[in-house]
Protein backbone atom coordinates (compact mmCIF):
# COMPACT_ATOMS: atom_id res chain seq x y z
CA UNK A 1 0.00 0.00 0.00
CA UNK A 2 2.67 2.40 0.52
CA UNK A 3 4.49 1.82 -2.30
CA UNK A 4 0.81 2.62 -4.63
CA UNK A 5 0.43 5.63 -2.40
CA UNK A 6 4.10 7.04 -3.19
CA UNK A 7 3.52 6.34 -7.18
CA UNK A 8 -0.02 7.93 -6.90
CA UNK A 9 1.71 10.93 -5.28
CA UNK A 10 3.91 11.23 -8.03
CA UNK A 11 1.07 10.88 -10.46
CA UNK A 12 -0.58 13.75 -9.09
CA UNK A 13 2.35 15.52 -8.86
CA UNK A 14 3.31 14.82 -12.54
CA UNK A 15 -0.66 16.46 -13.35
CA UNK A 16 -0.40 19.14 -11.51
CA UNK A 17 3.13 20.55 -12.76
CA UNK A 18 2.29 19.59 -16.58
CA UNK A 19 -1.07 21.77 -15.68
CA UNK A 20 0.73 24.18 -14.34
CA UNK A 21 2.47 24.58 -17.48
CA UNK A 22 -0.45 24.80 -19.83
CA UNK A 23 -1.98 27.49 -17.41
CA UNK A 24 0.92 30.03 -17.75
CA UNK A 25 0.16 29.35 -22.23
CA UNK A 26 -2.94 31.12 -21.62
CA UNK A 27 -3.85 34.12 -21.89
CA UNK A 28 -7.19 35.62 -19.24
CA UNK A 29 -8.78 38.67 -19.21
CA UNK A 30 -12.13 39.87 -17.63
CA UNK A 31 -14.40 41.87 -20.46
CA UNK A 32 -17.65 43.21 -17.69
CA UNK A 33 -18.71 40.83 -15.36
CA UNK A 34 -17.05 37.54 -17.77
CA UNK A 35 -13.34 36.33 -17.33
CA UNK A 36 -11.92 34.84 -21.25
CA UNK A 37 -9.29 32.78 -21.46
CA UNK A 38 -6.87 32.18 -24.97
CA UNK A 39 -4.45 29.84 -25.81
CA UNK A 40 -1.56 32.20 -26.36
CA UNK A 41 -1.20 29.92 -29.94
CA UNK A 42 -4.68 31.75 -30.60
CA UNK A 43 -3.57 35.09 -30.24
CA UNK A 44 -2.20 36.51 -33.70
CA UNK A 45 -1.45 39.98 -31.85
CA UNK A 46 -2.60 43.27 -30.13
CA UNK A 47 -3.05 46.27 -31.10
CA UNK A 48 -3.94 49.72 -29.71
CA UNK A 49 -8.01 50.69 -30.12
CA UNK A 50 -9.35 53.69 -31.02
CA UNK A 51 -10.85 54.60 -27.66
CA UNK A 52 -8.63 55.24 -24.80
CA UNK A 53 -6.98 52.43 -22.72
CA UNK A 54 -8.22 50.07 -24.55
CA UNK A 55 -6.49 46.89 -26.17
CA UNK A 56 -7.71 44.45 -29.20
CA UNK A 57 -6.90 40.81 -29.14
CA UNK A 58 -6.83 39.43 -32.56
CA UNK A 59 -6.80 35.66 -32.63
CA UNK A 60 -8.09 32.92 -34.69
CA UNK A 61 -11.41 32.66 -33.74
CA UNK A 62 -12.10 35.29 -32.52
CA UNK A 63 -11.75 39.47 -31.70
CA UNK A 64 -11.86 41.12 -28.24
CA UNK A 65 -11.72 44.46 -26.79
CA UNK A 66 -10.67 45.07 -23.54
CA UNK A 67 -9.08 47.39 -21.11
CA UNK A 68 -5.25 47.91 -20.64
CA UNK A 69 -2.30 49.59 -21.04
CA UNK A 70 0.19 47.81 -24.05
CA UNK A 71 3.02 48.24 -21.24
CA UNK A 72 1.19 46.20 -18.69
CA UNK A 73 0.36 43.39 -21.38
CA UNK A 74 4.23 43.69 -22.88
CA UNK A 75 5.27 42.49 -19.36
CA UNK A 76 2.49 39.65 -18.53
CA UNK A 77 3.36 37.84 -22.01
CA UNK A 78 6.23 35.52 -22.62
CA UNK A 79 9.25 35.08 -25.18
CA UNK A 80 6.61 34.64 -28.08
CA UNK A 81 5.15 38.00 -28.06
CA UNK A 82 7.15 40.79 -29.48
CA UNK A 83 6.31 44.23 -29.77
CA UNK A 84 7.26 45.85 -33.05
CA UNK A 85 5.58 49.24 -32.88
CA UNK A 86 3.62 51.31 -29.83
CA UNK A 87 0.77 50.54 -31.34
CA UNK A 88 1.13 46.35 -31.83
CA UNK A 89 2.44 43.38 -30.03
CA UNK A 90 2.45 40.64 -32.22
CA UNK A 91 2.81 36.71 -31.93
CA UNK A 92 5.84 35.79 -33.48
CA UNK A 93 4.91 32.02 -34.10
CA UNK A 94 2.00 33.33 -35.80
CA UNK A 95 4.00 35.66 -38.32
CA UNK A 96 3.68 34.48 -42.24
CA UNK A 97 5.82 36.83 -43.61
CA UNK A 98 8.00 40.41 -42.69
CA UNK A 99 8.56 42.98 -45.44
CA UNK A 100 11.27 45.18 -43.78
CA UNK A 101 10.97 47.70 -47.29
CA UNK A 102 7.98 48.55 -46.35
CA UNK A 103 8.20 48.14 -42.31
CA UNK A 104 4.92 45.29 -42.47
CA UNK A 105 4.33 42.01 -40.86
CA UNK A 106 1.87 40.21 -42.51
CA UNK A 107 0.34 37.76 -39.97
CA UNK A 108 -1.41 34.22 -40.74
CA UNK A 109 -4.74 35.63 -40.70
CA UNK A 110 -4.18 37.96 -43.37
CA UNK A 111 -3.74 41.19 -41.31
CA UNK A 112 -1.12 43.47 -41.46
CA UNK A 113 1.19 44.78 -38.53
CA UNK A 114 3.05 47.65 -38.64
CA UNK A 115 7.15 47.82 -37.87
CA UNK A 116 8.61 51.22 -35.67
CA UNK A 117 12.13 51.70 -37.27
CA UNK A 118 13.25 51.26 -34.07
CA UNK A 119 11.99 48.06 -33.61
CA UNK A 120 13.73 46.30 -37.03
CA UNK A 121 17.03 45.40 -35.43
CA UNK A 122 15.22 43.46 -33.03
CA UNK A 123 12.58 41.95 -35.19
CA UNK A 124 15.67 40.80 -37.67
CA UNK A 125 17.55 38.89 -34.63
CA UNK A 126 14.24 36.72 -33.87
């Protein structure tokens, strides 16, 4: 019995850390009264909306408006996310193709990013 007991420990212990992993590749935010969550492989990128402190999530089923500041967001997200202008952070796994000529990343949806000049060195050494 104690030797089931140690390998069920380790069990659980194997679920929780490999669910602990999958929780920090996704991506919550509260919209009103409603908490959404997205796979961060969902998210194509952000970018700044019209109205004040506010962000848009573009991913691949869906779009979402929330509030935020891009700073605060730059921080929370991991090694995948990279912003290229003030205005977008973008997915880099979900890039198709970068036209440096004419400072555009064209994402996998179709839609178009924009590059700051100052953010080309960095978007080259990805």
């Amino acid at each position: 019995p104690i030797k089931s007991s140690a390998a069920s420990d380790v069990y659980k212990r194997q679920r929780y850390c490999s669910a602990k992993n999958k929780l920090q590749d996704i991506f919550s935010v509260k919209i009103n009264d409603r908490i959404f969550t997205i796979a961060y492989d969902d998210i194509i990128f952000f970018e700044t909306s019209d109205s004040i402190h506010r962000i848009i999530l573009h991913g691949k089923r869906r779009v979402m408006e929330f509030y935020g500041k891009m700073r605060e967001l730059e921080d929370q997200l991991d090694h995948r996310f990279y912003r290229c202008h003030r205005s977008f952070i973008v997915n880099t796994t979900n890039i198709k193709t970068i036209d440096f000529q004419n400072r555009v990343i064209h994402m996998v949806n179709g839609e178009d990013c924009l590059i700051s000049s100052r953010s080309m060195k960095g978007l080259r050494d990805l």
